[in-house]
Every structure is written in C-alpha cells, then in structure tokens.
Protein backbone atom coordinates (compact mmCIF):
# COMPACT_ATOMS: atom_id res chain seq x y z
CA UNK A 1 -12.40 -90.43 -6.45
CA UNK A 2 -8.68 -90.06 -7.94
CA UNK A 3 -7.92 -89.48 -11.16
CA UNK A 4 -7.79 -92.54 -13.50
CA UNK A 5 -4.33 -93.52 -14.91
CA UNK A 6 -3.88 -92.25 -18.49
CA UNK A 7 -4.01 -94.96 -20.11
CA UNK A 8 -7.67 -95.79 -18.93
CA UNK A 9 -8.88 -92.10 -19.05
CA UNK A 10 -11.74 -91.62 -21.76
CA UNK A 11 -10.89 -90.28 -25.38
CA UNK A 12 -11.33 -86.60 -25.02
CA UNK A 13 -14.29 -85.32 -26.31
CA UNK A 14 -13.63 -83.32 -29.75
CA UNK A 15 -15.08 -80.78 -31.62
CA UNK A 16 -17.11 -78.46 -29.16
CA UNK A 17 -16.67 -75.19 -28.08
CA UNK A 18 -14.43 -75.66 -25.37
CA UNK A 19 -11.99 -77.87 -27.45
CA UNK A 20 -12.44 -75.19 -30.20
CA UNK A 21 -10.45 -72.78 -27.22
CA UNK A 22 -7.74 -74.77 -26.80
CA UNK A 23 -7.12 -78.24 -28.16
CA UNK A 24 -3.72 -78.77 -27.31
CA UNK A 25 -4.53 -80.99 -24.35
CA UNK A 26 -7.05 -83.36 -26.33
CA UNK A 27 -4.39 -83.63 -29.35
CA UNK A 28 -1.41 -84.86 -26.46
CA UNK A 29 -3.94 -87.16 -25.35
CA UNK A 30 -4.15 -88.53 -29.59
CA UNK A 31 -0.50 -88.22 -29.85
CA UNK A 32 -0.02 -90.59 -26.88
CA UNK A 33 -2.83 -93.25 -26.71
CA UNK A 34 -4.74 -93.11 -29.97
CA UNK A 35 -1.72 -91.52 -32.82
CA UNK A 36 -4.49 -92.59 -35.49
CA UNK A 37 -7.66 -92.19 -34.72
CA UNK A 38 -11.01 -92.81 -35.97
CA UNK A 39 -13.71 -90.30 -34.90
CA UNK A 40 -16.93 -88.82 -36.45
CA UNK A 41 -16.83 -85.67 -37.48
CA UNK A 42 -20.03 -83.08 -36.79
CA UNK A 43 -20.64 -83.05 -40.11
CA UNK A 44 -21.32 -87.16 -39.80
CA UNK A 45 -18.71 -88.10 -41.83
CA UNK A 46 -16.34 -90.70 -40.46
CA UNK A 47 -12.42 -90.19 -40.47
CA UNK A 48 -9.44 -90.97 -39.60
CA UNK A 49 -6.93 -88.32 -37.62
CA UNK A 50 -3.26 -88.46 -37.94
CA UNK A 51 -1.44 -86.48 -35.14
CA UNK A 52 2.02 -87.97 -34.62
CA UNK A 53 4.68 -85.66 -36.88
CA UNK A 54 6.34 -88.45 -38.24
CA UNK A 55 2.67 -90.38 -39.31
CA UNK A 56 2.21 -86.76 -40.06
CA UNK A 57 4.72 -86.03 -42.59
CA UNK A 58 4.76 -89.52 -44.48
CA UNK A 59 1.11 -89.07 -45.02
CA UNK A 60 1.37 -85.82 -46.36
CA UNK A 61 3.64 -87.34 -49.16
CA UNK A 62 1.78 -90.63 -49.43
CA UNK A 63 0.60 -91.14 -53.23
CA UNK A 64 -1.69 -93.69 -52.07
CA UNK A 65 -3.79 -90.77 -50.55
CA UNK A 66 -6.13 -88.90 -53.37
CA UNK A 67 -7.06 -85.93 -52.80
CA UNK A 68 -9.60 -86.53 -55.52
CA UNK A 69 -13.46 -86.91 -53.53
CA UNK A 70 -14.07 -89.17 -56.11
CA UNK A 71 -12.09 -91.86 -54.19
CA UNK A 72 -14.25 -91.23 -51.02
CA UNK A 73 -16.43 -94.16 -50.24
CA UNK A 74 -19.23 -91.82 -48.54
CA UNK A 75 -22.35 -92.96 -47.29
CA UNK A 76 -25.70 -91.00 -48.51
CA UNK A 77 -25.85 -88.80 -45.55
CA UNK A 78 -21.86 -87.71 -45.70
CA UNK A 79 -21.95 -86.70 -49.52
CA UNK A 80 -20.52 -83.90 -50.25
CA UNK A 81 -19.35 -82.75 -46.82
CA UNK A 82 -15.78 -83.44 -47.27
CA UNK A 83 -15.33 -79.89 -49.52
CA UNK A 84 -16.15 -76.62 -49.69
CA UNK A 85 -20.12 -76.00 -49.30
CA UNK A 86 -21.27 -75.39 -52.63
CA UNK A 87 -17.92 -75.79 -54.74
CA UNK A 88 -19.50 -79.43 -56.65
CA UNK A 89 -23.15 -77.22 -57.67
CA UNK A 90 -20.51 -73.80 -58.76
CA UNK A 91 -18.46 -76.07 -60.89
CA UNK A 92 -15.50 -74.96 -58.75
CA UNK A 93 -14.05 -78.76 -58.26
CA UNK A 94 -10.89 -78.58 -60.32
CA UNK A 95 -8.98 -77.01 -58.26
CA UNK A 96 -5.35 -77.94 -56.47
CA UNK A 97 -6.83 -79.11 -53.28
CA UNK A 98 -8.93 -81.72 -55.28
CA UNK A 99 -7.28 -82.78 -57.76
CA UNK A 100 -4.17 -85.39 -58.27
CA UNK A 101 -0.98 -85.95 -60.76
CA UNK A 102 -0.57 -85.34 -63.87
CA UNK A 103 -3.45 -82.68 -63.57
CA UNK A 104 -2.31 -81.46 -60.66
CA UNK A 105 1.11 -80.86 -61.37
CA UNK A 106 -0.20 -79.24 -64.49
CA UNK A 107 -2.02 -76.72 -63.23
CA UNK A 108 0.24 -76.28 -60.23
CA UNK A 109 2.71 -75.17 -62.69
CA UNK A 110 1.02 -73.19 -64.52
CA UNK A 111 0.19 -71.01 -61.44
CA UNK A 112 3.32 -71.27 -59.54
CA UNK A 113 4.72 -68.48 -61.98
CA UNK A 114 2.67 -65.96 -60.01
CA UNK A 115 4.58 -66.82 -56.40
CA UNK A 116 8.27 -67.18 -57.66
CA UNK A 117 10.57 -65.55 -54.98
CA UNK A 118 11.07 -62.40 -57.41
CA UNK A 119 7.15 -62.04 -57.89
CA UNK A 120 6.51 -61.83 -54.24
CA UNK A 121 9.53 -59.60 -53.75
CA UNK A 122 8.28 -57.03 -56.01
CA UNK A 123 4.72 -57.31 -54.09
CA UNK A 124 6.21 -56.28 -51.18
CA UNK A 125 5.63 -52.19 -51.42
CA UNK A 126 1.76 -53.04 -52.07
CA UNK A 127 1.45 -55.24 -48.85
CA UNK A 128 3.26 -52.55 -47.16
CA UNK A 129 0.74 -50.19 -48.75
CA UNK A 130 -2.20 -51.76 -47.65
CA UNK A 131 -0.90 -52.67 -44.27
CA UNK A 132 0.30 -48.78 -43.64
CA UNK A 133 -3.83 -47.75 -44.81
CA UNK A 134 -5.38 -50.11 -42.92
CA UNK A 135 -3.61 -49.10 -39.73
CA UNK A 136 -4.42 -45.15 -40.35
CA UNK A 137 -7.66 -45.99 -40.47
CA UNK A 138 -7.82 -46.69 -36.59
CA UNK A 139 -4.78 -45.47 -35.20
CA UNK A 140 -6.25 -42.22 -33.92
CA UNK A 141 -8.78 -44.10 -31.83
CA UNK A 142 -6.71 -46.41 -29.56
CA UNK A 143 -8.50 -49.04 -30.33
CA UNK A 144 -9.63 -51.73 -32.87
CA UNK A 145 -10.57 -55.01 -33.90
CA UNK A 146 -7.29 -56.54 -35.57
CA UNK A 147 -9.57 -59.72 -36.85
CA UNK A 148 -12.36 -57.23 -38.54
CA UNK A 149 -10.27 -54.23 -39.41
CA UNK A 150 -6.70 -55.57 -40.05
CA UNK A 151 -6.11 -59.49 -39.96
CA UNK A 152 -8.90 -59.55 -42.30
CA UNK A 153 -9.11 -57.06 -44.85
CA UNK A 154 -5.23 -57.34 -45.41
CA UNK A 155 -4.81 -60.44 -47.25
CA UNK A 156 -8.56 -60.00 -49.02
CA UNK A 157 -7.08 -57.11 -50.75
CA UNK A 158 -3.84 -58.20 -51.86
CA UNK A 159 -4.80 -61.85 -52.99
CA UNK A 160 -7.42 -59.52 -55.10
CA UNK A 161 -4.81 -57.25 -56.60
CA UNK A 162 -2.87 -60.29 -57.54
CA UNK A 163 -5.66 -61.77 -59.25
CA UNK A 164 -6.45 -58.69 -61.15
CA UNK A 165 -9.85 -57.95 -59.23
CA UNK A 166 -10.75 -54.39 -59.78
CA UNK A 167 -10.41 -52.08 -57.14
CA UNK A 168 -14.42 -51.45 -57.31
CA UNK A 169 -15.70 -54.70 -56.96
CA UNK A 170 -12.81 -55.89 -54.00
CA UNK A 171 -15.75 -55.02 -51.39
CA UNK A 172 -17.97 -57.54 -52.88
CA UNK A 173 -15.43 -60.41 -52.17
CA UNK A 174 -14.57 -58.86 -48.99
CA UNK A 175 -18.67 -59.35 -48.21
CA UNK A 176 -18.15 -63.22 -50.06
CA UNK A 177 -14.90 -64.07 -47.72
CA UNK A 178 -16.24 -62.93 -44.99
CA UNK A 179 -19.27 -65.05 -45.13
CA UNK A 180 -17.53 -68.13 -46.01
CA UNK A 181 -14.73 -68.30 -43.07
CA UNK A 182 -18.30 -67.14 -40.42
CA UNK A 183 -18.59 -70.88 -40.94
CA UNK A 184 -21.41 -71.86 -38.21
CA UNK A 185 -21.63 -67.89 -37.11
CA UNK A 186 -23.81 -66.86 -40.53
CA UNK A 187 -27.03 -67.63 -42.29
CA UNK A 188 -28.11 -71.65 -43.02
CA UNK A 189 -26.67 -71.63 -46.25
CA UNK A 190 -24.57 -68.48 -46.74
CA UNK A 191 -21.31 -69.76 -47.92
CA UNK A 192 -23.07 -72.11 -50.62
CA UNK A 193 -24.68 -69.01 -51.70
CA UNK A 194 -21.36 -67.15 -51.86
CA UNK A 195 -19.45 -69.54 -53.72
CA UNK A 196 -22.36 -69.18 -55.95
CA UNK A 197 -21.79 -65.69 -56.26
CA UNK A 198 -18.51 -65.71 -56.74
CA UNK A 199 -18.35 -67.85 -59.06
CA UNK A 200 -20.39 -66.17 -61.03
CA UNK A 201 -18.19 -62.96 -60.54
CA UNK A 202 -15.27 -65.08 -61.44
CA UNK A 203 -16.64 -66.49 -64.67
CA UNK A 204 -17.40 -63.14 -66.07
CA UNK A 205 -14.47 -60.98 -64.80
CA UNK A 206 -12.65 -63.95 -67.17
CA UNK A 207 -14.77 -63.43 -69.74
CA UNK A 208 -13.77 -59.64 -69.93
CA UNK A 209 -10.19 -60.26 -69.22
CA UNK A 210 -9.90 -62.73 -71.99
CA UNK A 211 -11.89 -60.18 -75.01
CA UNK A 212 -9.29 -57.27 -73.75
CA UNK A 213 -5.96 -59.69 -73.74
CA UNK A 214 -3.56 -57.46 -75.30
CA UNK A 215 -1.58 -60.03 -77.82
CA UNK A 216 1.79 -59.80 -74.94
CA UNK A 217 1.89 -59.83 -71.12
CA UNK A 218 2.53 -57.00 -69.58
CA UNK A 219 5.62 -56.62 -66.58
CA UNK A 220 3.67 -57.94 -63.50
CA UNK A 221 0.46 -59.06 -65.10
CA UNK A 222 -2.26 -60.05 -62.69
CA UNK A 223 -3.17 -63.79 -62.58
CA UNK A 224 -6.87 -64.40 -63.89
CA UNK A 225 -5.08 -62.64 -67.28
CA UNK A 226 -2.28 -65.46 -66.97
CA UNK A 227 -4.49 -67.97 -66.20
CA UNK A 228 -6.16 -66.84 -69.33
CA UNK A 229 -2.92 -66.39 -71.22
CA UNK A 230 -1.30 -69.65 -69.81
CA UNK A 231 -0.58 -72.87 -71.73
CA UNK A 232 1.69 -76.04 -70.60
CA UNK A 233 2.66 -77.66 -74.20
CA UNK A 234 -0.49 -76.41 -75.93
CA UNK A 235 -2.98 -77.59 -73.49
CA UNK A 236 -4.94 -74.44 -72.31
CA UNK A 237 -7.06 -74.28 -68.87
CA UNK A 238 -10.56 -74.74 -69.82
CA UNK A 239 -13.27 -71.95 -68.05
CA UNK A 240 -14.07 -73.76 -65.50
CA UNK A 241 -10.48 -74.69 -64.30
CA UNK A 242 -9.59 -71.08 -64.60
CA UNK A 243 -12.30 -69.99 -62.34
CA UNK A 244 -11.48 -72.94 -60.09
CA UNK A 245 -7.95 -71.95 -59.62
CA UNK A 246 -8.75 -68.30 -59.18
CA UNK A 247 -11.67 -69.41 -56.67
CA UNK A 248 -9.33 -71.38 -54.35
CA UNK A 249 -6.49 -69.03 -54.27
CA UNK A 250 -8.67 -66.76 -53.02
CA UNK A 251 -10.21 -68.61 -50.54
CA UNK A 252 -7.19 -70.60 -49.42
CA UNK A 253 -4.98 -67.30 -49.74
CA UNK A 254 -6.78 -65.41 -47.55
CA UNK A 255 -7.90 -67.33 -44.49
CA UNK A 256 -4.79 -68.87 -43.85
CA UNK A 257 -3.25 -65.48 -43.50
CA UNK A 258 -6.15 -63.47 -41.48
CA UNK A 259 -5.61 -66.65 -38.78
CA UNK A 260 -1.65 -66.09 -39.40
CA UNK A 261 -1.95 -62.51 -38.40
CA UNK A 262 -4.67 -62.96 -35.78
CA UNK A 263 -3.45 -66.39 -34.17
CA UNK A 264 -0.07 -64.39 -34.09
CA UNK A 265 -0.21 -61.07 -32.63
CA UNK A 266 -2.28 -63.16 -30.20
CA UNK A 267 0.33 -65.50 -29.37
CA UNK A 268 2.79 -62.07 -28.78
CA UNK A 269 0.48 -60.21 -26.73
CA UNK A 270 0.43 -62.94 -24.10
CA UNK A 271 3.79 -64.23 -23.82
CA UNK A 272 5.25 -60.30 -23.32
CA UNK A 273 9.11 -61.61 -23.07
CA UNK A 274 8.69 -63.09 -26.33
CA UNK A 275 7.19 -60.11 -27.66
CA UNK A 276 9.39 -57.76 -26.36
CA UNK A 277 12.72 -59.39 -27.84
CA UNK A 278 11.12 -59.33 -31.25
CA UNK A 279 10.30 -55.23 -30.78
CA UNK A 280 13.89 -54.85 -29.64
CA UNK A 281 15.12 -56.64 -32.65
CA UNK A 282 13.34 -54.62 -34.93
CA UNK A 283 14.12 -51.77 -33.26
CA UNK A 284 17.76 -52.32 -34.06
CA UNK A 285 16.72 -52.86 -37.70
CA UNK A 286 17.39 -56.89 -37.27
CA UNK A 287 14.78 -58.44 -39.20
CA UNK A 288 15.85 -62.24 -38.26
CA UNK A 289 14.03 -62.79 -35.14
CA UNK A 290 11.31 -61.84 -37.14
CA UNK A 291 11.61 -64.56 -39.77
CA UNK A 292 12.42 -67.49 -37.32
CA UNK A 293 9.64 -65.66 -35.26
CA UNK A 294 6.73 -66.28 -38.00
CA UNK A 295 7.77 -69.55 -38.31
CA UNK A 296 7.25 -70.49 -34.79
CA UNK A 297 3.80 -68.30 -34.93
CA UNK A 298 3.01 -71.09 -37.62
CA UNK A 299 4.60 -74.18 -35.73
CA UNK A 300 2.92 -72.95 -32.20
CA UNK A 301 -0.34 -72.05 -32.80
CA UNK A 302 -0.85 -71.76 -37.03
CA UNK A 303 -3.77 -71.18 -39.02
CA UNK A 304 -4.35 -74.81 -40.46
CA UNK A 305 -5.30 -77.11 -37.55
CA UNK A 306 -5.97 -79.75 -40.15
CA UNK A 307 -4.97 -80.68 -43.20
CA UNK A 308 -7.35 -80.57 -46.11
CA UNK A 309 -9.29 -84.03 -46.93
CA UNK A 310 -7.02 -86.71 -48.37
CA UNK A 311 -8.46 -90.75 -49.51
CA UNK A 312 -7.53 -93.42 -49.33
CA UNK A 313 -7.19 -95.19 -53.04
CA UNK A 314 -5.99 -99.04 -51.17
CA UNK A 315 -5.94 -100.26 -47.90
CA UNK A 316 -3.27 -98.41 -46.37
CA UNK A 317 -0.91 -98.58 -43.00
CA UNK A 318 -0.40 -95.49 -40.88
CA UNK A 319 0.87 -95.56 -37.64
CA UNK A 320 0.34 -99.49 -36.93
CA UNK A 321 -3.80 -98.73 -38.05
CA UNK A 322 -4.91 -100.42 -40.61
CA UNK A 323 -7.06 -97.69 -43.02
CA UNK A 324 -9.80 -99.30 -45.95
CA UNK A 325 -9.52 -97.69 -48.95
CA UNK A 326 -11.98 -94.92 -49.47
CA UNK A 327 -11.72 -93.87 -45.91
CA UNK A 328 -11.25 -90.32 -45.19
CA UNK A 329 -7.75 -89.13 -43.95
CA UNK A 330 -7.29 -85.88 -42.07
CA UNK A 331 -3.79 -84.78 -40.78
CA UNK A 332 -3.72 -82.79 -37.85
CA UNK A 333 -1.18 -80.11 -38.32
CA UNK A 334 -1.42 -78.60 -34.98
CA UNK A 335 -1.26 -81.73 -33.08
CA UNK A 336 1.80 -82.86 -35.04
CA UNK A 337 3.80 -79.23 -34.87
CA UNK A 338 3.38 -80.19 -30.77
CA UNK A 339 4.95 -83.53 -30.67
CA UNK A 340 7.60 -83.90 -28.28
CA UNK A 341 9.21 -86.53 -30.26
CA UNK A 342 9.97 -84.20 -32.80
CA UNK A 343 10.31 -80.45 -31.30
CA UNK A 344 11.93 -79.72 -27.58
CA UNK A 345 9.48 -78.01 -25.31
CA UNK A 346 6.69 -78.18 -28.26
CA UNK A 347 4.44 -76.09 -25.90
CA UNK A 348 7.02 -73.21 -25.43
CA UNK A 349 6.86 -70.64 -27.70
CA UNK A 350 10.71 -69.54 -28.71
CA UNK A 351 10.72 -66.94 -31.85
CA UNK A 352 14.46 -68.07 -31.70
CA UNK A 353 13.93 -71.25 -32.53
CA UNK A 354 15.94 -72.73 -35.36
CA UNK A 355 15.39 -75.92 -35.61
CA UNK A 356 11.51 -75.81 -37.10
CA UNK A 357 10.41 -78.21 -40.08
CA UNK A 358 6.46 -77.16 -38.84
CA UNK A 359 4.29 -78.69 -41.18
CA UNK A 360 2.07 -75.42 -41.61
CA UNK A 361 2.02 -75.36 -44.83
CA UNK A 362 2.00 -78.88 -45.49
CA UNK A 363 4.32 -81.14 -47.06
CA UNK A 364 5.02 -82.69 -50.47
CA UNK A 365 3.35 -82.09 -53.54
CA UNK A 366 0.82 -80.37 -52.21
CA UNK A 367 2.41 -77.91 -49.60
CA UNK A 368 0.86 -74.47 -50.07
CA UNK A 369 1.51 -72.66 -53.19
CA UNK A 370 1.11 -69.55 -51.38
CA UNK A 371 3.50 -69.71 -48.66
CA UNK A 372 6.10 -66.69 -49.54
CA UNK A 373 3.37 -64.42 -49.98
CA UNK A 374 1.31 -65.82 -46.52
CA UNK A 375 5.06 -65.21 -45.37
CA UNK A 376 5.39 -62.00 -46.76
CA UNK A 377 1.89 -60.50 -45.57
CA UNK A 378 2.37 -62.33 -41.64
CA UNK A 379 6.01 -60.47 -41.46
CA UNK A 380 5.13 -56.93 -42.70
CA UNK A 381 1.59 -57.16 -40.65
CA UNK A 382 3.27 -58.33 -37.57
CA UNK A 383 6.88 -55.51 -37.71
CA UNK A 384 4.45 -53.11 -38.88
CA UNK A 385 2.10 -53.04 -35.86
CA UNK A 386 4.74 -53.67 -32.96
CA UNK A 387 6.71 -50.85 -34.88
CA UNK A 388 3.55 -48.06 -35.00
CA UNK A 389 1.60 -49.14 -32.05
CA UNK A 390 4.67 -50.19 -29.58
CA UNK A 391 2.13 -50.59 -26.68
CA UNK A 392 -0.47 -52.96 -28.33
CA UNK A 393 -2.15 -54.54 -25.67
CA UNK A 394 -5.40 -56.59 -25.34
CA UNK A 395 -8.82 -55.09 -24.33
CA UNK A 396 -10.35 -58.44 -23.15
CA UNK A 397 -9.72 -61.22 -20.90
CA UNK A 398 -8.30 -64.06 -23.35
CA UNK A 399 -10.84 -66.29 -21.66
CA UNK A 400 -13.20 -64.18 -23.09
CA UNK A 401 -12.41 -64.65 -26.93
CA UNK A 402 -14.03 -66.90 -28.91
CA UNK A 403 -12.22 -69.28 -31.60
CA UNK A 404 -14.29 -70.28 -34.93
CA UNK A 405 -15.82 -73.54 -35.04
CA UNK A 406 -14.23 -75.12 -38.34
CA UNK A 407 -12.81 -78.33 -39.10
CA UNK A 408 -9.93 -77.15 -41.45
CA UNK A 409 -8.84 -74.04 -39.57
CA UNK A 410 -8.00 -72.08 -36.77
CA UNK A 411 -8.55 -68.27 -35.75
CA UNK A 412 -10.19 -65.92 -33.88
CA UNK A 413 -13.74 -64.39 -34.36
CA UNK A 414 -12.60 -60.94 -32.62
CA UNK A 415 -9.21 -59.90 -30.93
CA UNK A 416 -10.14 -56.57 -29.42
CA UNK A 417 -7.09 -54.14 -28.68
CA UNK A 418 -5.86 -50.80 -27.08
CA UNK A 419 -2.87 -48.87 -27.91
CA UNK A 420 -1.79 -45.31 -27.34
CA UNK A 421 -2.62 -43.52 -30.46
CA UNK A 422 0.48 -42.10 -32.08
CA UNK A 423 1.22 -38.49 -31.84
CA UNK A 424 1.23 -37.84 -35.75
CA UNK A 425 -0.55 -40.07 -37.21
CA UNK A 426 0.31 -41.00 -40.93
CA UNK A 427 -2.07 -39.46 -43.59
CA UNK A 428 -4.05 -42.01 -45.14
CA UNK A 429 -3.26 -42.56 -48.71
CA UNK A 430 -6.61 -42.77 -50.75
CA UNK A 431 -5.05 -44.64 -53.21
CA UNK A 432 -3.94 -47.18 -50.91
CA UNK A 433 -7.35 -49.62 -50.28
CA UNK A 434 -10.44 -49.45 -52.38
CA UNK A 435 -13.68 -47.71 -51.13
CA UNK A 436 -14.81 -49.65 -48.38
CA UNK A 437 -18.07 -50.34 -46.89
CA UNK A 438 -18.73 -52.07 -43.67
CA UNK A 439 -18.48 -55.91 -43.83
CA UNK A 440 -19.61 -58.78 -41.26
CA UNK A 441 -16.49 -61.22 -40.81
C-alpha cells in the first residue's frame, strides 16, 4: 500500500519509549499539521501543546497564562499532576515556577542577587574545581559513565555550595536528586518521599542558618543565609517561601544542567566534524566556538523539551485554536528551537551558528534565573573534557541508550564512554568534592 499523503497521515503517537528516543519527527509532524495541539498526557491530564516558535515565544510572554495551579480547571483524577510529586503535601508551592506578579517578581528579585554576572564570575574557580575532581576520579580507568559520575554530580554540588549546604550532608541531596529526575525508573512513590525529605532538611538547615546570622553579610554569602537575610521594602520571605525557593533552585538548577552536559557531549560525540572544530578552537585558546557552541547544544537538542505548566486565566487564542480558560498550556521548547520558519537547517547542528534566539531557557518573565551559571557549568564541563580526554569516544551503540521518560525534560539515563587514560593523571584534590558514597541516578 503507498504511503498516505501528509496531510491524511495519523497524529503521531506521543509519549512512549520510542518517541522518548527521538521526537524530532513527531514534533515536525505538530509544527506542520496540528501547531496547537490538544493531547492527553500519561498522567491523564488534558493539554494543550504549542510547537511553532513564533506561538512559542508569544506564549511564553502571555500574561493571560498563570502559572499559578490554582487557575487549572482539573478534573478529580488530574489533581495535582500538573507539579512536582509531593511539592502541595511539603509546603514547597511558593516557588517561581508557580507563582505570578507582584509575588513573583518579588521573590525573583530577591534571588536574582545570587546570579548577577559578577556572582557567577567569581564561581567560576569552584566549578572548575569540582569539574577537575570529578574527572580524576575516573581518568585512570578509560572509562566512565558521564551521566552517573560527571553530568550528574557536577551541578548537584555546586547548586549546593551556592546554597550554603554543608559539605557533609551534599551526599544526602545527591541520594534526593537522584531519585527525583529516575522519574518512572525508581520506587512507586520515591520522589514524593524525597521532596518530603528534603524539605525537611531544608526547613531545619534554615532554622540553623537563621540562629547563627552574624548581624552583616559576609563577601560571597551563600543563598539560604540571604534568603534568610533578604527583605524587598520590609517585607521578609516567610519559612515556607524560603524553603520553597531554595527547594526549586535546587531541583530546577541541577537537572537542567546534568541533561545540558549529557544531551551535549552526546550531540559532539556523534557529529565528529563538529566536535573536532570546537577541540581545535580550544586548542588555540579561542573560547568563542565554545560559547556559540553551548548555545546550539541548547537550541539542537536542550535539556527542557517542554516548558513548565502554564493556565489559562480567559479564553485565549494561540495559533488560530481557540483555548478555555483553565486549560493547561505546555510549550514545547524542542519542537519550537526546530522550526524551519525560524532557524535555517533547524536539524543541522552548526556550533558556529550566530543567529540563535533558542528558547532554552524560556522567555519573558519567567526565563530561567539560572542561566549564566547552567552556562557557566555546560562550558567548563564540556572544554574541560575535550581538553583532558581528547579521544572521548562512546562505548555503546547510540541505539542502545535509553532517554528518561519525563514530560518536562530531556536526558540520558547512561552515556557510557572510553578514552585513553592520560599519562599523568592530575592528583585529586580532597578538598575539592565532599565524601562521596555511591548514589543511584
């Protein structure tokens, strides 16, 4: 039988395994015959997706979309799946990816102090730091996991040094994060049950932090103490927005990057001519393929494949569909960062390219408060493993890998590599990463 005619071929099916591998195809199929679409989601709530970049980016910006849940119009059998599990029992709700103007803007100030352009800057040597450990630790062998024991580990520890997490309890969150981004790989229940945990964590290490508060900040003070400290004419963050706001810049701070780092050495180790410009460019001590290069890693295959959960306060237009008001709106990032319309030969990757307003990191109010240090972390990562291990190569058929099954992002479970170990190895630096134990990702 030949092929049907576009137009009349079937909607893609969405959401399994296979689509979970690549979903490129199924997303040019949205783009072209359904740009806003209305699909149910495995969790059994209904939405709509957005994957057109222009749709894309007015919707971002669109005050008529809450991100408030409290604007959802869910059925019994979709509430609360539209969050993080557990974040409504944990008290954890007040947080930027829930909440709207003025409270939003608020807090967002309040915590954009801590990602200024100098702040980051003078970050830098400990990212470098923990990047240089974590490689010693499996140089010698020639081979490693770069999801479990690099993409992973990296941003854990510094979003917990900026936060002010001890250096003996990092481990615990290392065990927390890990079990919340296993998704549908871990226990019935796991990442309610560490949210619980760390919220708990959270709303002691505050309480100690706030009885030792010396009476002025110190030069580079870690956040929870500036949360603490913090006030925006008068009005001081309760507990339980403190805890919020440390809780989600943890979780959003670190998944976005393990997937940056993961999705990206990916993307280099199988396109080999891109890869190899961007070692000879660093090799020459040019670091500007580098930063047009991790913004194409973001554009061509980023961590966020969707948006985080926007609704709708009035009936709303997008795209020529008409959207009820409480209806659930999901962007999708990596369909939109594709669209021809917008970006010439979306499915090439160039780290050249110059011409790049991806939408990784969102757009409007609400693009990622994060983004110089994801930045930061995704450059010194990626120069710092081409540089060291020059022959990086993959130890398993691509085929073989298996991509985790989440609605928000998108990364790897494993990404198994060999390498020639290097002749003199760099002593590890004990002071670099806390004591470690082992920990399932």
């Amino acid at each position: 039988m030949p092929p049907l005619p576009p137009s009349t071929r079937p909607t893609p099916e969405l959401f399994t395994w296979e689509f979970a591998s690549d979903p490129y195809p199924a997303y040019a199929w949205l783009r072209e015959h359904a740009p806003v679409h209305r699909t149910r989601l495995p969790s059994g709530v209904e939405a709509w997706l957005v994957t057109r970049y222009a749709d894309a980016r007015r919707t971002l910006a669109d005050n008529r979309l809450s991100k408030n849940p409290a604007h959802h119009d869910e059925s019994a059998h979709a509430k609360g799946r539209t969050g993080i599990p557990g974040e409504r029992k944990a008290e954890l709700m007040t947080h930027l990816l829930n909440i709207d103007p003025p409270d939003h803007t608020r807090l967002r100030r309040l915590v954009s102090k801590a990602f200024t352009p100098r702040r980051v800057a003078e970050f830098a040597p400990r990212v470098q730091e923990l990047t240089d450990g974590l490689i010693d630790a499996f140089a010698a062998r020639g081979s490693a996991d770069l999801i479990h024991e690099f993409a992973f580990p990296l941003p854990i520890y510094a979003i917990c040094d900026l936060l002010g997490v001890p250096r003996e309890d990092q481990d615990d969150f290392r065990d927390w994060a890990g079990m919340m981004i296993r998704h549908q790989g871990g226990p019935r229940g796991g990442v309610a049950r560490s949210v619980k945990k760390m919220r708990g964590y959270l709303a002691d290490l505050i309480h100690r932090k706030r009885a030792a508060l010396p009476a002025e900040p110190a030069p580079g003070e870690d956040l929870i103490s500036g949360l603490i400290r913090a006030s925006d004419h008068g009005e001081h963050l309760t507990e339980n927005e403190a805890a919020a706001m440390a809780f989600i810049l943890l979780f959003a701070g670190f998944e976005t990057t393990v997937n940056l780092i993961g999705n990206g050495t990916y993307a280099l180790l199988t396109h080999p001519a891109q890869r190899a410009l961007l070692q000879d460019s660093l090799a020459s001590g040019d670091r500007g393929l580098l930063e047009t290069g991790v913004e194409e890693l973001l554009r061509y295959d980023g961590p966020v494949e969707l948006a985080t959960w926007r609704f709708a306060t009035e009936p709303v237009t997008i795209g020529g569909q008409r959207i009820a008001a409480g209806d659930p709106v999901l962007v999708v990032l990596a369909a939109a960062d594709r669209d021809p319309e917008r970006f010439d030969g979306p499915d090439v990757l160039d780290l050249a390219r110059r011409d790049n307003p991806h939408l990784g990191y969102g757009h409007g109010i609400h693009y990622c408060l994060g983004a110089p240090l994801a930045r930061l972390e995704g450059q010194t990562a990626l120069a710092t493993l081409l540089t060291r291990l020059p022959d990086l190569r993959l130890a398993a058929d691509p085929a073989e890998l298996r991509w985790r099954g989440g609605l928000i992002m998108r990364g790897l479970r494993t990404l198994p590599v060999e390498f020639t170990p290097p002749a003199k190895p760099s002593e590890p630096d004990g002071a670099a990463l806390p004591p470690t134990r082992p920990a399932e990702t």
